[in-house]
Protein backbone atom coordinates (compact mmCIF):
# COMPACT_ATOMS: atom_id res chain seq x y z
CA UNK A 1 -11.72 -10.05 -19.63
CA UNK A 2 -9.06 -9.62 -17.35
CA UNK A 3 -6.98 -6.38 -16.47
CA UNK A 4 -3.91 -6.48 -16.44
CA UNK A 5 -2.29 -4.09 -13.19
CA UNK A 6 1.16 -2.60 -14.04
CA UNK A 7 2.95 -1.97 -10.54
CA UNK A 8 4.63 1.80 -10.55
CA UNK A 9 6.51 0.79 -7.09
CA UNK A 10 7.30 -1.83 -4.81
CA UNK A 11 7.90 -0.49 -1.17
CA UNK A 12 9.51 -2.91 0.86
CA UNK A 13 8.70 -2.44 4.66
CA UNK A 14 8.87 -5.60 6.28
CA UNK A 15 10.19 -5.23 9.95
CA UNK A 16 9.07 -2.28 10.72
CA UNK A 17 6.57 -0.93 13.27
CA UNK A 18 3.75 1.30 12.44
CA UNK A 19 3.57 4.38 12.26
CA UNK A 20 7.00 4.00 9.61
CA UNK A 21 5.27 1.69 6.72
CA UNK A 22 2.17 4.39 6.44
CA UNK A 23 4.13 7.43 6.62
CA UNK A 24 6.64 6.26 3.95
CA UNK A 25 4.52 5.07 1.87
CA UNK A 26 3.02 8.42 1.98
CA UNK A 27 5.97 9.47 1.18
CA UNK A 28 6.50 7.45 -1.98
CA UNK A 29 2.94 8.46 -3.24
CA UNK A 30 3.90 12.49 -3.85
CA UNK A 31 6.09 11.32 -6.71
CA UNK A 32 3.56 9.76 -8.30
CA UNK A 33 0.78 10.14 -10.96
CA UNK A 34 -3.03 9.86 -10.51
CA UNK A 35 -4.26 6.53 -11.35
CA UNK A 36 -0.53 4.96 -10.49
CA UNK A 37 -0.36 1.89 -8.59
CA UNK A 38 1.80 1.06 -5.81
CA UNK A 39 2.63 -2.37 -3.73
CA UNK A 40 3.41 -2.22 0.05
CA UNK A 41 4.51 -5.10 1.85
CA UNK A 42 4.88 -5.14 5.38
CA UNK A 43 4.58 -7.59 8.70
CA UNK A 44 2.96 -5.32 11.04
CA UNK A 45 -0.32 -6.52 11.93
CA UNK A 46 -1.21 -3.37 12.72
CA UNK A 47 -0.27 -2.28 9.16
CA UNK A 48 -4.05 -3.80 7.98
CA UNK A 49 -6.42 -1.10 9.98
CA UNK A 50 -3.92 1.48 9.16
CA UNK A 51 -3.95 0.87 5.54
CA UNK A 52 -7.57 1.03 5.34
CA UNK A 53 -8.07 4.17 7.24
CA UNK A 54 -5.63 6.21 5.01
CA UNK A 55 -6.73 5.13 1.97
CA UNK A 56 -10.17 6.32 3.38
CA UNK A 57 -8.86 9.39 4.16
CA UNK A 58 -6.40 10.43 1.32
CA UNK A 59 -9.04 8.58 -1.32
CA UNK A 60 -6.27 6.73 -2.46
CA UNK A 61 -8.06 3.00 -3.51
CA UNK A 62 -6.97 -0.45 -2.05
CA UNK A 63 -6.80 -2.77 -5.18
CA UNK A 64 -5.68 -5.73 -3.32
CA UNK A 65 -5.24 -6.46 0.76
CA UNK A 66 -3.91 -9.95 1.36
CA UNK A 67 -1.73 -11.80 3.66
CA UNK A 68 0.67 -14.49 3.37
CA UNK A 69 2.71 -16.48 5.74
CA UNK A 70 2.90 -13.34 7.74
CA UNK A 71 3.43 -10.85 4.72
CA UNK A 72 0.77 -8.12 4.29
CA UNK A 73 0.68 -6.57 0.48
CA UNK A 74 -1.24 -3.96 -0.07
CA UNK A 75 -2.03 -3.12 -3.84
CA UNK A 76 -3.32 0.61 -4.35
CA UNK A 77 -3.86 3.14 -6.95
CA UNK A 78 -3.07 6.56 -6.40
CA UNK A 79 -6.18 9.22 -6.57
């Protein structure tokens, strides 16, 4: 069986420099629901380590991490 993840938000943040794509997507996650899921994309690079770390830290969990032709999207569910 497959399941099926309905996105809550798409946060667009390609172009900008860390620290901006983690701190407003932390932003975007106080108006939402436990168990919401959210999809950052970005082209920072540096974007990767810092997504992992925070979702480490708030225990916020990375569904998906994947990059394409230079586009990182980030899938995660809210705690």
């Amino acid at each position: 069986m497959i399941d099926i993840i309905t996105i809550s938000q798409s946060l667009d943040f390609r172009g900008l420099a860390c620290p901006l794509p983690i701190a407003r997507t932390a932003i975007a996650m106080k108006t939402h629901q436990s168990g919401d899921v959210v999809e950052v994309l970005t082209t920072d690079p540096g974007s990767v380590p810092d997504f992992n770390a925070w979702c480490r830290k708030t225990g916020n969990e990375m569904l998906e991490s994947s990059v394409q032709d230079g586009v990182h999207r980030f899938v995660i569910r809210k705690q």
